[in-house]
PDB file of N, CA and C in Angstrom:
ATOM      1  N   UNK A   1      22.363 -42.742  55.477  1.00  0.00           N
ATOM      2  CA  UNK A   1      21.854 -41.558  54.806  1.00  0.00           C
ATOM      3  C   UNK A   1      22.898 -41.062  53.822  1.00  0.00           C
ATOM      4  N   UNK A   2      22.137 -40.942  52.471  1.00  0.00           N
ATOM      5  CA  UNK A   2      23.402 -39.878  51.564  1.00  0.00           C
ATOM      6  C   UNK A   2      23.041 -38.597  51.773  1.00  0.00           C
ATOM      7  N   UNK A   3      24.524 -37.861  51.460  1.00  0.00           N
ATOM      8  CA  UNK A   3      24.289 -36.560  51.196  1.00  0.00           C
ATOM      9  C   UNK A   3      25.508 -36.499  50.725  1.00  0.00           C
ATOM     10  N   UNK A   4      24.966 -35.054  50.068  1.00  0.00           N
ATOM     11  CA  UNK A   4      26.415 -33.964  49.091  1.00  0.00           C
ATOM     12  C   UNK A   4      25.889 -32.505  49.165  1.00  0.00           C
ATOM     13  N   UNK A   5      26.860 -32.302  49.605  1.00  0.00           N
ATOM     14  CA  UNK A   5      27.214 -30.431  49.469  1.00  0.00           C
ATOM     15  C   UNK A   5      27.749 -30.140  47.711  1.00  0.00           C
ATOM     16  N   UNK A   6      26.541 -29.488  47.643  1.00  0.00           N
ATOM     17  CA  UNK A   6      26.912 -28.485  46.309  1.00  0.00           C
ATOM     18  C   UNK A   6      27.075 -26.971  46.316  1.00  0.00           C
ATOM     19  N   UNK A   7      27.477 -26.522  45.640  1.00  0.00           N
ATOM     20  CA  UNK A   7      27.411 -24.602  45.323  1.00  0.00           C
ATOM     21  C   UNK A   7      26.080 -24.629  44.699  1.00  0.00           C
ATOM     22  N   UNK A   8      25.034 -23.765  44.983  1.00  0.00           N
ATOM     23  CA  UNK A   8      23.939 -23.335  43.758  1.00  0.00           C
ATOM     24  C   UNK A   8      24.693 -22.333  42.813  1.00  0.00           C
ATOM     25  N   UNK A   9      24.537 -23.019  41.527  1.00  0.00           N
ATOM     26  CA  UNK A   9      25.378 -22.652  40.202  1.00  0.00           C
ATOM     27  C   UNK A   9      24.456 -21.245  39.762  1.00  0.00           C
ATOM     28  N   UNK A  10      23.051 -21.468  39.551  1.00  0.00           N
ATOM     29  CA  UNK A  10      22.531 -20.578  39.042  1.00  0.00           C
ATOM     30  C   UNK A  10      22.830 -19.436  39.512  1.00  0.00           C
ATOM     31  N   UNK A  11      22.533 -18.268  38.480  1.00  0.00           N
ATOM     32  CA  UNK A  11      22.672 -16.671  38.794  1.00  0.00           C
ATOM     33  C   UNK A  11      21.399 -16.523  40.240  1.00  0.00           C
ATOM     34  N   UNK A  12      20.533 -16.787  39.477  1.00  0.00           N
ATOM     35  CA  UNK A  12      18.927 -16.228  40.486  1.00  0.00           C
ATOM     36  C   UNK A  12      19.095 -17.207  41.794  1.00  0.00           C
ATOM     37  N   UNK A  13      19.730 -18.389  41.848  1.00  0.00           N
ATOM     38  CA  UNK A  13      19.481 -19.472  43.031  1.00  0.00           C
ATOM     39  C   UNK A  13      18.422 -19.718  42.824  1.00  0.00           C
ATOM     40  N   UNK A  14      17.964 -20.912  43.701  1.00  0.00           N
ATOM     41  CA  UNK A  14      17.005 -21.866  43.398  1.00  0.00           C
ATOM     42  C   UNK A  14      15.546 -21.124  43.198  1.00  0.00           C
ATOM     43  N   UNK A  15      15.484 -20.088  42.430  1.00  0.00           N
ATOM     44  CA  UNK A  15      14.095 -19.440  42.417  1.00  0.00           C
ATOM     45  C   UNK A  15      13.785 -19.527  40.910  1.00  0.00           C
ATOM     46  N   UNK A  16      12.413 -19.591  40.940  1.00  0.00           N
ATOM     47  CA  UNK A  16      11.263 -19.547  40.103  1.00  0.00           C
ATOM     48  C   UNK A  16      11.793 -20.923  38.828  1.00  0.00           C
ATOM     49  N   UNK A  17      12.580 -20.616  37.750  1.00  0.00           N
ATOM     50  CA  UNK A  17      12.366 -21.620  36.890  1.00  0.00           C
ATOM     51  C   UNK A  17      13.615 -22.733  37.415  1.00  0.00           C
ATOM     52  N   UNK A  18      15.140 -22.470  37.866  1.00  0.00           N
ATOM     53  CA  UNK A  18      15.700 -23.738  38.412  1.00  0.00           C
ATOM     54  C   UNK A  18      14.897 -24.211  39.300  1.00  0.00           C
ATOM     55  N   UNK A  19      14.235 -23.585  40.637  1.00  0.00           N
ATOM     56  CA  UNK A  19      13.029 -24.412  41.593  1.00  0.00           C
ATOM     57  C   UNK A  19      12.428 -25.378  41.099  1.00  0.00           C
ATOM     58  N   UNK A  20      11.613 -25.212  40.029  1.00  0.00           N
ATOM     59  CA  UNK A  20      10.821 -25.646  39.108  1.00  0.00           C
ATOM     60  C   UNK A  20      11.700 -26.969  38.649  1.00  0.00           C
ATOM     61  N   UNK A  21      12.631 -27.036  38.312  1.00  0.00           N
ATOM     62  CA  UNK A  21      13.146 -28.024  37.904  1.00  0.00           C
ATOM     63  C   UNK A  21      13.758 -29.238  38.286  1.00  0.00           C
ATOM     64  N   UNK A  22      14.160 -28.509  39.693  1.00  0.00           N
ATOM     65  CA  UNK A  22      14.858 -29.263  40.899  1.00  0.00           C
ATOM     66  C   UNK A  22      13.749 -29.699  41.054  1.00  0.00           C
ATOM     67  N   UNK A  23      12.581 -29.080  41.547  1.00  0.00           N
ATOM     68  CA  UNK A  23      11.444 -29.816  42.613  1.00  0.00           C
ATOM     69  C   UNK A  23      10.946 -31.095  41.439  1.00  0.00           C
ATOM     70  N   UNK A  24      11.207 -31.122  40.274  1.00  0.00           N
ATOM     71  CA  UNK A  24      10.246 -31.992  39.213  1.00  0.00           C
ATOM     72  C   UNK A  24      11.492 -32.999  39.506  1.00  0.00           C
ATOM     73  N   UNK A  25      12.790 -33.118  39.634  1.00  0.00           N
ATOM     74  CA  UNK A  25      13.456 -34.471  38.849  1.00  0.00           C
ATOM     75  C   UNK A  25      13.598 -34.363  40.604  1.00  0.00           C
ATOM     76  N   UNK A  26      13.981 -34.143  42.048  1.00  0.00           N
ATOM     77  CA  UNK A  26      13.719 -34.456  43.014  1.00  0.00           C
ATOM     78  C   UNK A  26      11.903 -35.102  43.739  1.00  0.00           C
ATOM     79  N   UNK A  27      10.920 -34.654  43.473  1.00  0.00           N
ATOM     80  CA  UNK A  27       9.787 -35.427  43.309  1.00  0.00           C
ATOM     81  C   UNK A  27       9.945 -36.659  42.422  1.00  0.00           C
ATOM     82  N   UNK A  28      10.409 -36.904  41.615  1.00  0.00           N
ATOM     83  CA  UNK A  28      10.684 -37.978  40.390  1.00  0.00           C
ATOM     84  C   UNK A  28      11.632 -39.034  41.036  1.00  0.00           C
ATOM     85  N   UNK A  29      12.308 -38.890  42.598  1.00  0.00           N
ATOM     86  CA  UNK A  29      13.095 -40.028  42.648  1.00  0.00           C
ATOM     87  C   UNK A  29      12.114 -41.068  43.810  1.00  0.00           C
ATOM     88  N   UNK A  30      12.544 -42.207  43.577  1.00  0.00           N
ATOM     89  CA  UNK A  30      12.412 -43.311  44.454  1.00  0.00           C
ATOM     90  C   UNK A  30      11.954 -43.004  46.003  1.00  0.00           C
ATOM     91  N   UNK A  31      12.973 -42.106  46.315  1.00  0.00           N
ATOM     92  CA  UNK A  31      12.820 -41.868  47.914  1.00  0.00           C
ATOM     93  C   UNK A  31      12.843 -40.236  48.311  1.00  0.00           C
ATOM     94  N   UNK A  32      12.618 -39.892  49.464  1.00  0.00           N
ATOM     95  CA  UNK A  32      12.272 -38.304  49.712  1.00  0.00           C
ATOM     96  C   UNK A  32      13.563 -37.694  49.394  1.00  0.00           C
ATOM     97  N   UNK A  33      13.904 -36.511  49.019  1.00  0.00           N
ATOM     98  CA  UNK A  33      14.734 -35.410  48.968  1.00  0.00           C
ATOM     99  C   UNK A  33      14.624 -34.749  49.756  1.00  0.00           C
ATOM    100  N   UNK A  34      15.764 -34.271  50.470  1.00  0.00           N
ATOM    101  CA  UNK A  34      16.177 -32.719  51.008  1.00  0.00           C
ATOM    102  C   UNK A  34      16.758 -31.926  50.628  1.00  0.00           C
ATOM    103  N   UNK A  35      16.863 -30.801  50.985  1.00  0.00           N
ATOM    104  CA  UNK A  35      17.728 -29.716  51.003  1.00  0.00           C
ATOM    105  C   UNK A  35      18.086 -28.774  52.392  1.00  0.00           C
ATOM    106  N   UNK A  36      18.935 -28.317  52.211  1.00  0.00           N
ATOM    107  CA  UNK A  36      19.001 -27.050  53.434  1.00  0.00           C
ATOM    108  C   UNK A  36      20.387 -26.299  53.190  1.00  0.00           C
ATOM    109  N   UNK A  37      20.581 -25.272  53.920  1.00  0.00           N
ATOM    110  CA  UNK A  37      21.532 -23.877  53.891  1.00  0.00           C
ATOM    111  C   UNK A  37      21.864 -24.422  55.303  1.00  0.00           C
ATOM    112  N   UNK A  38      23.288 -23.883  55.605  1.00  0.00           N
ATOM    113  CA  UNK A  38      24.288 -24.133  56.812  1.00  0.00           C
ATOM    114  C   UNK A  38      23.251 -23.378  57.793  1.00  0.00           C
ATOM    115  N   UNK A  39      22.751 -24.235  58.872  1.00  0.00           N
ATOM    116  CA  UNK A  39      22.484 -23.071  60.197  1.00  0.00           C
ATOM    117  C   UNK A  39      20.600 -23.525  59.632  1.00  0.00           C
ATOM    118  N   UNK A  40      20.313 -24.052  59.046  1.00  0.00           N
ATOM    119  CA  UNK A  40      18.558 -24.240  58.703  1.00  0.00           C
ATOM    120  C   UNK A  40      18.007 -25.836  58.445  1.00  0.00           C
ATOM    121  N   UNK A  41      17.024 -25.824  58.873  1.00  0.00           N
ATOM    122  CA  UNK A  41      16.535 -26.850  58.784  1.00  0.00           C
ATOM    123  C   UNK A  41      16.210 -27.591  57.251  1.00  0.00           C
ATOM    124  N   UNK A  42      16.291 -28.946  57.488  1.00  0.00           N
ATOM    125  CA  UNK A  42      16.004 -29.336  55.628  1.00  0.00           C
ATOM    126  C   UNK A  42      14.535 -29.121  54.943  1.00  0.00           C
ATOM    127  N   UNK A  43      14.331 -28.552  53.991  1.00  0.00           N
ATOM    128  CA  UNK A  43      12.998 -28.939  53.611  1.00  0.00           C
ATOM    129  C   UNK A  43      12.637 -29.476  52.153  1.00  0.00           C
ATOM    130  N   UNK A  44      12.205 -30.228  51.705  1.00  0.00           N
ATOM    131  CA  UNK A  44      11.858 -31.115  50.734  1.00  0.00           C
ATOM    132  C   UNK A  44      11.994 -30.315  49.311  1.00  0.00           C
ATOM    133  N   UNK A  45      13.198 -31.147  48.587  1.00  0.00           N
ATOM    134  CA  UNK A  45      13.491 -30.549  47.534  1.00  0.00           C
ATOM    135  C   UNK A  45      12.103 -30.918  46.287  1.00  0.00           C
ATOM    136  N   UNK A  46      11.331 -31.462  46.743  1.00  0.00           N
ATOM    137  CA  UNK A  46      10.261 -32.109  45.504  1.00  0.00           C
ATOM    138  C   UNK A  46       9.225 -30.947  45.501  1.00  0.00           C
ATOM    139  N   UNK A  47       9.821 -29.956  46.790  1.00  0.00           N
ATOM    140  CA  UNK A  47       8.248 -28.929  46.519  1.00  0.00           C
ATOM    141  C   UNK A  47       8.773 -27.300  46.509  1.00  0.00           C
ATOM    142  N   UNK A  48       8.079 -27.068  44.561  1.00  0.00           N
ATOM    143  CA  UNK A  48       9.225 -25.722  44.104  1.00  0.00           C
ATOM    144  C   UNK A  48       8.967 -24.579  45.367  1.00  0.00           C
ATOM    145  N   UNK A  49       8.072 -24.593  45.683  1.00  0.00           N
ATOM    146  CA  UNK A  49       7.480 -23.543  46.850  1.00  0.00           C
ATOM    147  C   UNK A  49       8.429 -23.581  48.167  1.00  0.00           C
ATOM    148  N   UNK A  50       9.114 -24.638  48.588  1.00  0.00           N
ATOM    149  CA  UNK A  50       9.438 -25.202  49.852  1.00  0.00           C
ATOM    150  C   UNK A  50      11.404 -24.469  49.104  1.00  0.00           C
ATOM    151  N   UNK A  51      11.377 -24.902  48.243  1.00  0.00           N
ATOM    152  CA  UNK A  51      13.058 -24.139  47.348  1.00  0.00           C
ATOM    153  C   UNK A  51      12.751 -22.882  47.504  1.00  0.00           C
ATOM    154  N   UNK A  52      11.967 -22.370  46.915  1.00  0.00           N
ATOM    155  CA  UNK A  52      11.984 -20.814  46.743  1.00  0.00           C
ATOM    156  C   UNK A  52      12.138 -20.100  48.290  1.00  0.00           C
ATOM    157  N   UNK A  53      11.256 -20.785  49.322  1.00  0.00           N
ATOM    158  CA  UNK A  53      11.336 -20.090  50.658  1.00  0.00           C
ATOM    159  C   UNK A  53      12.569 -20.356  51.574  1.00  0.00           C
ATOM    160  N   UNK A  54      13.200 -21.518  51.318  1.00  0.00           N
ATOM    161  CA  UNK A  54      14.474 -21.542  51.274  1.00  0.00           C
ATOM    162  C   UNK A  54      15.636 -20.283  50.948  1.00  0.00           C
ATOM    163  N   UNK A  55      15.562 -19.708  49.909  1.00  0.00           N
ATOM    164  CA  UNK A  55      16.379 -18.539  49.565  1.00  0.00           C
ATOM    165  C   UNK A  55      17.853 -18.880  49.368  1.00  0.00           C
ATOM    166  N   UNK A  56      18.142 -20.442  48.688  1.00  0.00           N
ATOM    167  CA  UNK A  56      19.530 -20.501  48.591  1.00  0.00           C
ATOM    168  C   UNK A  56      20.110 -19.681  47.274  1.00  0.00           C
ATOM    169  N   UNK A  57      21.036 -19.044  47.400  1.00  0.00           N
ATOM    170  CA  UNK A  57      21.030 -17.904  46.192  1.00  0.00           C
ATOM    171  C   UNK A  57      22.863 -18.512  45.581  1.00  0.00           C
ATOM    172  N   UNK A  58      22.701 -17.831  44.020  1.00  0.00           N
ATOM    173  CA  UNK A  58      24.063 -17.917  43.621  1.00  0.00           C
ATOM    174  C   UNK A  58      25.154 -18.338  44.809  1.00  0.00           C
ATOM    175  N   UNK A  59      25.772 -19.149  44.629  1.00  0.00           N
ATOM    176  CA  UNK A  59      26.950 -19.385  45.556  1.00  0.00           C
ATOM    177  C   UNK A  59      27.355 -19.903  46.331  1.00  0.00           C
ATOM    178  N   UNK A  60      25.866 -19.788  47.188  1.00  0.00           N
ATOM    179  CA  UNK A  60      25.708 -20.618  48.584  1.00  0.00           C
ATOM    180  C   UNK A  60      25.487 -22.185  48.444  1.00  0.00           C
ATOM    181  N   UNK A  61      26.033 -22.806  49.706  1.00  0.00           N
ATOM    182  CA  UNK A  61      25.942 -23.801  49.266  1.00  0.00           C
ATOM    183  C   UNK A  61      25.098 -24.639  49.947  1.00  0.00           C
ATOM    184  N   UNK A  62      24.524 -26.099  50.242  1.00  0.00           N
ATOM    185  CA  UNK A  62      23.475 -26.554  50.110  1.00  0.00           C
ATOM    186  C   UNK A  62      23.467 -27.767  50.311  1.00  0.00           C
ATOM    187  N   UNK A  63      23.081 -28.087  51.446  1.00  0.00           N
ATOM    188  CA  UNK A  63      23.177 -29.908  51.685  1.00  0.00           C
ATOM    189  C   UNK A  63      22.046 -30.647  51.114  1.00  0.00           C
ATOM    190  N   UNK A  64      22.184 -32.042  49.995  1.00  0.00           N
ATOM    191  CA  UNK A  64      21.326 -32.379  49.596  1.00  0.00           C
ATOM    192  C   UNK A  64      20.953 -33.782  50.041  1.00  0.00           C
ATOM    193  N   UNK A  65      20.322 -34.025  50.478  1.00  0.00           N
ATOM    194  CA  UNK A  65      20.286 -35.321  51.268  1.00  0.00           C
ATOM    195  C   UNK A  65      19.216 -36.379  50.954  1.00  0.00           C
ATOM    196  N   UNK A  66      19.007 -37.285  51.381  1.00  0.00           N
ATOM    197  CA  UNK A  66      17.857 -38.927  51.087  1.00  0.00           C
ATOM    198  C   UNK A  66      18.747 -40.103  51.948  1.00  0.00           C
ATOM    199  N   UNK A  67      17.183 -40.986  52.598  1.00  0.00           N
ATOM    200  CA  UNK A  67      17.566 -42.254  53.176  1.00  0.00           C
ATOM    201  C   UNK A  67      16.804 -43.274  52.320  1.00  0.00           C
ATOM    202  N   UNK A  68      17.398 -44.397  52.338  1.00  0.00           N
ATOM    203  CA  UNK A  68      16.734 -45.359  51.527  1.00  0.00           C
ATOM    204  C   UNK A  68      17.067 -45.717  50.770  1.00  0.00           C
ATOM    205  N   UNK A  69      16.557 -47.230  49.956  1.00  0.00           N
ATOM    206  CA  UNK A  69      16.943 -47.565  48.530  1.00  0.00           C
ATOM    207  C   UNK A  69      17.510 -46.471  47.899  1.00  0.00           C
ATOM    208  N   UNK A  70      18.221 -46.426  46.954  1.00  0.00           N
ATOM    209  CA  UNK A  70      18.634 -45.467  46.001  1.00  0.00           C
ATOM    210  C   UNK A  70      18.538 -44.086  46.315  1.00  0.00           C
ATOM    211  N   UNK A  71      18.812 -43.654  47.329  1.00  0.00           N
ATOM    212  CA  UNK A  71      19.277 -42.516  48.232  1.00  0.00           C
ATOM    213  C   UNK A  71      20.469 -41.968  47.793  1.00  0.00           C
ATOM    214  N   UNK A  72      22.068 -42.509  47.272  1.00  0.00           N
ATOM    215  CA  UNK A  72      23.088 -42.397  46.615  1.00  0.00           C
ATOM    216  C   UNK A  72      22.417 -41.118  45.192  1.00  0.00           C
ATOM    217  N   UNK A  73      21.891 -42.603  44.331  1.00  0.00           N
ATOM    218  CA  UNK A  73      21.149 -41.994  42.758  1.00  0.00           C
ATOM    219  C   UNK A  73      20.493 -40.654  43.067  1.00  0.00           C
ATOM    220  N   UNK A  74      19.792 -40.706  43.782  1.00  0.00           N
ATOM    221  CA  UNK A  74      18.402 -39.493  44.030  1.00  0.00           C
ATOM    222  C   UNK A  74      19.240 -38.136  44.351  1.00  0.00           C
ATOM    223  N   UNK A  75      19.966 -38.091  45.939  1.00  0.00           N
ATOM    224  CA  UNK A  75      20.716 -37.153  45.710  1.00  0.00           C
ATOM    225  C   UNK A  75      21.803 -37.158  44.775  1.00  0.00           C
ATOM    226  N   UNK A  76      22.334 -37.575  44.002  1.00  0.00           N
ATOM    227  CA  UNK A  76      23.296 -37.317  42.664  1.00  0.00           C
ATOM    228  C   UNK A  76      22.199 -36.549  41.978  1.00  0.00           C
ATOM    229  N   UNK A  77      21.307 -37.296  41.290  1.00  0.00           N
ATOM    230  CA  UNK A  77      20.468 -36.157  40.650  1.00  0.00           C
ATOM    231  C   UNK A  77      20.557 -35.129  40.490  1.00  0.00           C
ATOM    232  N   UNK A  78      19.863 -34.990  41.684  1.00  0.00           N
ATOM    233  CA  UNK A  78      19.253 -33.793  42.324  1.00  0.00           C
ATOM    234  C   UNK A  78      20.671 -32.305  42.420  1.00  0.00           C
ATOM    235  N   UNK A  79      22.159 -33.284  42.836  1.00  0.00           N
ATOM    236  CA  UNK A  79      22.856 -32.072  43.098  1.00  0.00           C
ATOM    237  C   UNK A  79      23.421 -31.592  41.637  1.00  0.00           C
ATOM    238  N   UNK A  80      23.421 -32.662  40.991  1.00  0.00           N
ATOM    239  CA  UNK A  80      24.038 -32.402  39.585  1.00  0.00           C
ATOM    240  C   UNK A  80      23.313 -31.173  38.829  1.00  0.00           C
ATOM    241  N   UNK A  81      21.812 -31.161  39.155  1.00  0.00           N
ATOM    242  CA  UNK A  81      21.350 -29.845  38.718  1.00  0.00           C
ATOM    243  C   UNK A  81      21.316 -28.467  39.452  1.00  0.00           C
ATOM    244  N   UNK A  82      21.334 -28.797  40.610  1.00  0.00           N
ATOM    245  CA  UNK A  82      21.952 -28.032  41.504  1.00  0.00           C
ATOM    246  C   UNK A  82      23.320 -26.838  41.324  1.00  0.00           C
ATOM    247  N   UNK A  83      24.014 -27.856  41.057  1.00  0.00           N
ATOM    248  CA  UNK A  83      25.505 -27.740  40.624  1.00  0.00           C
ATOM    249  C   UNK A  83      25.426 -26.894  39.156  1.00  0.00           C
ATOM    250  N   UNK A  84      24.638 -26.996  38.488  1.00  0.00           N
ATOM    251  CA  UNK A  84      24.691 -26.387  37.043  1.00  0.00           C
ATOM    252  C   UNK A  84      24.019 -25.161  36.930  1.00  0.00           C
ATOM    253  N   UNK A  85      24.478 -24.751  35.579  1.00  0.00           N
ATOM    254  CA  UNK A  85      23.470 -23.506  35.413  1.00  0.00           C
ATOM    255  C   UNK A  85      22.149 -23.847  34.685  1.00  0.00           C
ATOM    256  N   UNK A  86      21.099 -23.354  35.495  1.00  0.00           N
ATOM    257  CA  UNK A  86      20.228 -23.511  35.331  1.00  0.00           C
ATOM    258  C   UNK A  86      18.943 -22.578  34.545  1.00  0.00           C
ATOM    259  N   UNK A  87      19.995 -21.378  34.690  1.00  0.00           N
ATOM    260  CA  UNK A  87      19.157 -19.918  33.791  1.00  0.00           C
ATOM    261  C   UNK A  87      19.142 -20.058  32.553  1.00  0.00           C
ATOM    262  N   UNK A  88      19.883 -21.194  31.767  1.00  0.00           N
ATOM    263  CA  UNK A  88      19.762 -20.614  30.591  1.00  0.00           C
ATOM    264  C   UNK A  88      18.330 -21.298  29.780  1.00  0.00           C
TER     265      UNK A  88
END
Protein backbone atom coordinates (compact mmCIF):
# COMPACT_ATOMS: atom_id res chain seq x y z
CA UNK A 1 0.00 0.00 0.00
CA UNK A 2 1.20 3.71 -0.73
CA UNK A 3 0.65 6.47 1.27
CA UNK A 4 1.80 10.17 2.11
CA UNK A 5 0.97 12.56 4.74
CA UNK A 6 0.39 16.01 3.48
CA UNK A 7 -0.64 19.51 5.21
CA UNK A 8 -4.02 20.75 3.44
CA UNK A 9 -2.45 23.95 1.87
CA UNK A 10 -5.68 25.61 1.10
CA UNK A 11 -7.15 28.55 3.23
CA UNK A 12 -10.96 26.93 3.20
CA UNK A 13 -9.51 23.03 3.37
CA UNK A 14 -10.77 20.59 1.26
CA UNK A 15 -14.23 22.35 0.80
CA UNK A 16 -16.35 23.27 -2.04
CA UNK A 17 -13.98 24.23 -5.09
CA UNK A 18 -10.35 22.40 -3.89
CA UNK A 19 -12.97 19.21 -3.08
CA UNK A 20 -14.02 19.58 -6.44
CA UNK A 21 -10.75 19.21 -7.74
CA UNK A 22 -9.18 16.66 -5.64
CA UNK A 23 -12.27 14.39 -6.09
CA UNK A 24 -11.89 14.94 -10.25
CA UNK A 25 -7.92 14.11 -10.66
CA UNK A 26 -8.36 11.34 -7.57
CA UNK A 27 -11.51 9.64 -9.49
CA UNK A 28 -9.17 10.03 -12.68
CA UNK A 29 -6.52 7.55 -11.29
CA UNK A 30 -6.04 3.87 -12.16
CA UNK A 31 -6.83 2.61 -8.70
CA UNK A 32 -9.11 3.77 -5.58
CA UNK A 33 -8.01 6.82 -3.47
CA UNK A 34 -8.17 7.61 0.11
CA UNK A 35 -8.05 10.04 2.46
CA UNK A 36 -8.42 10.52 6.24
CA UNK A 37 -7.57 12.96 9.40
CA UNK A 38 -5.47 11.36 12.44
CA UNK A 39 -8.07 9.42 14.74
CA UNK A 40 -10.84 8.81 11.44
CA UNK A 41 -11.57 6.50 9.19
CA UNK A 42 -10.49 6.80 5.29
CA UNK A 43 -13.02 7.83 2.88
CA UNK A 44 -12.66 8.03 -0.88
CA UNK A 45 -10.93 10.95 -2.19
CA UNK A 46 -12.83 10.57 -5.82
CA UNK A 47 -16.13 11.69 -4.07
CA UNK A 48 -16.22 15.79 -3.56
CA UNK A 49 -19.13 15.08 -1.04
CA UNK A 50 -17.17 12.28 0.93
CA UNK A 51 -13.98 15.48 1.20
CA UNK A 52 -16.24 18.00 2.25
CA UNK A 53 -17.75 15.71 5.21
CA UNK A 54 -14.43 14.92 6.06
CA UNK A 55 -13.72 18.59 7.33
CA UNK A 56 -9.92 18.53 6.76
CA UNK A 57 -9.29 22.29 7.14
CA UNK A 58 -6.16 24.67 6.51
CA UNK A 59 -3.28 22.92 8.20
CA UNK A 60 -4.35 19.73 9.16
CA UNK A 61 -2.92 17.08 7.90
CA UNK A 62 -4.10 14.06 5.94
CA UNK A 63 -3.21 10.57 5.01
CA UNK A 64 -3.49 9.88 1.36
CA UNK A 65 -3.45 6.46 0.44
CA UNK A 66 -4.08 3.55 -2.73
CA UNK A 67 -3.28 -0.27 -3.27
CA UNK A 68 -2.45 -1.49 -6.57
CA UNK A 69 -0.86 -0.95 -9.90
CA UNK A 70 0.18 2.59 -9.82
CA UNK A 71 -0.85 3.28 -6.27
CA UNK A 72 2.77 5.25 -5.84
CA UNK A 73 1.49 7.76 -9.13
CA UNK A 74 -2.22 8.08 -7.88
CA UNK A 75 -1.41 9.06 -4.41
CA UNK A 76 1.45 11.55 -5.65
CA UNK A 77 -1.24 13.15 -7.55
CA UNK A 78 -3.58 13.42 -5.47
CA UNK A 79 -1.21 14.85 -2.49
CA UNK A 80 0.55 17.25 -4.72
CA UNK A 81 -2.79 19.08 -4.94
CA UNK A 82 -3.46 18.58 -1.67
CA UNK A 83 -0.27 20.12 -0.71
CA UNK A 84 -0.99 23.34 -2.81
CA UNK A 85 -3.03 26.22 -2.80
CA UNK A 86 -5.91 25.60 -4.15
CA UNK A 87 -8.13 28.95 -3.61
CA UNK A 88 -6.78 30.77 -6.06
Amino acid sequence: MAQRRVTVASKVGLHARPAALVAKVAAAQAVPVTIAKEGAGPVPAGSMLSLMTLAAGHGEEVIIAAEGDGAQAAVDAVAELVAGDLDA
